[in-house]
Protein backbone atom coordinates (compact mmCIF):
# COMPACT_ATOMS: atom_id res chain seq x y z
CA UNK A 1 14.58 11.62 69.88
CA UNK A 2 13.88 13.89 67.45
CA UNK A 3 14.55 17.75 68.81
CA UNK A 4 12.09 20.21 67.32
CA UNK A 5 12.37 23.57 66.63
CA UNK A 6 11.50 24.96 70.15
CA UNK A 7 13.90 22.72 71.41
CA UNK A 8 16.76 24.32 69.20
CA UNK A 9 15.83 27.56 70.65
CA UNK A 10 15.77 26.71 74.24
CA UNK A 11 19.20 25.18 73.49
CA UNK A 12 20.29 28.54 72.29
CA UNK A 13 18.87 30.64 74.89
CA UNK A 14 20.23 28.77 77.54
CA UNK A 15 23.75 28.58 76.05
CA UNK A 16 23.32 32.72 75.88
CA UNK A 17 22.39 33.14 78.54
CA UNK A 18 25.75 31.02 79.71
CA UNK A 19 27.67 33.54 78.15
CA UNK A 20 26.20 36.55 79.52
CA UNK A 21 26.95 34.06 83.38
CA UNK A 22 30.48 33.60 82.13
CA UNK A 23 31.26 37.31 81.32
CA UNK A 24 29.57 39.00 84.60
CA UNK A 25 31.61 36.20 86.59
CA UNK A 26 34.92 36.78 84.49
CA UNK A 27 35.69 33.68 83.09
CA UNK A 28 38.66 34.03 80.71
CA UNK A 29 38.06 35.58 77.60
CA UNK A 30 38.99 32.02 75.27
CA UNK A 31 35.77 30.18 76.73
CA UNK A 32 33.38 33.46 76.53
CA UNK A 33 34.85 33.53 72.67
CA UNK A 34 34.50 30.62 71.87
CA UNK A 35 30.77 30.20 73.38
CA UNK A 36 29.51 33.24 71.72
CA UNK A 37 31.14 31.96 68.40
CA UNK A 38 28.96 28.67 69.54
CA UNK A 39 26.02 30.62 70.13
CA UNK A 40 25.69 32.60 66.74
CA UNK A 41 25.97 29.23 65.12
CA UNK A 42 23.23 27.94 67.16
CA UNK A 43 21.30 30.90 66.61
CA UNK A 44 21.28 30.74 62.61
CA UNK A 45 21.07 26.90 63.07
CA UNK A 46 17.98 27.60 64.95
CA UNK A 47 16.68 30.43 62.67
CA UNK A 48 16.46 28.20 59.79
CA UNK A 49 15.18 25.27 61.58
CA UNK A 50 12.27 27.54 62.32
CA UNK A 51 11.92 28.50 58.74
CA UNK A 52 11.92 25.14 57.21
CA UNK A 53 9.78 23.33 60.33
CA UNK A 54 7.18 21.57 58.66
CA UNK A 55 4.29 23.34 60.86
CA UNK A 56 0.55 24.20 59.20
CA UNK A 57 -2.64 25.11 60.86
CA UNK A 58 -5.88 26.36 59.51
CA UNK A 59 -5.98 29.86 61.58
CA UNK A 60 -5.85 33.08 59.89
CA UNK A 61 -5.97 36.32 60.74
CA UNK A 62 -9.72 35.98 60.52
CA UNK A 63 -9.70 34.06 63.52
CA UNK A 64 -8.10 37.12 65.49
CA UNK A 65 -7.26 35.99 69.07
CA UNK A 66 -8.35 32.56 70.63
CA UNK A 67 -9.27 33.82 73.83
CA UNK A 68 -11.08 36.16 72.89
CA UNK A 69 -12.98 35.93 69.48
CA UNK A 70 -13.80 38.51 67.58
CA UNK A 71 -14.13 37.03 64.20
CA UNK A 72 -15.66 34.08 63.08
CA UNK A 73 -17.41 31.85 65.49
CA UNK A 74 -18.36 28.02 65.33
């Protein structure tokens, strides 16, 4: 299975967000180090896997909003 680049950031959030659980239930301070150092790896991991994600589309700002178009019409 390939993971995408939403996946990568759900991954992150979550393992955040497990830090932030860890520190308001005082876990010892070894696992909430070593998650957060975990966690800012993930995050540039993710940030560039965003970057460099393949990803086009023919929408510009022309098109405005989808739900409610203002621009150009078909």
């Amino acid at each position: 299975m390939k993971f995408s680049a939403i996946n990568f950031l759900i991954a992150t959030t979550f393992l955040l967000l497990t830090v932030f659980l860890f520190t308001a239930l005082d876990f010892p301070f070894n696992w909430i180090f070593y998650l957060t150092v975990l966690g800012q790896a993930f995050l540039i991991f993710t940030v560039f896997k965003v970057l460099k994600d393949n990803y086009t589309t023919t929408k510009t700002f022309k098109d405005f909003y989808e739900d409610h178009p203002i621009g150009r019409e078909e």
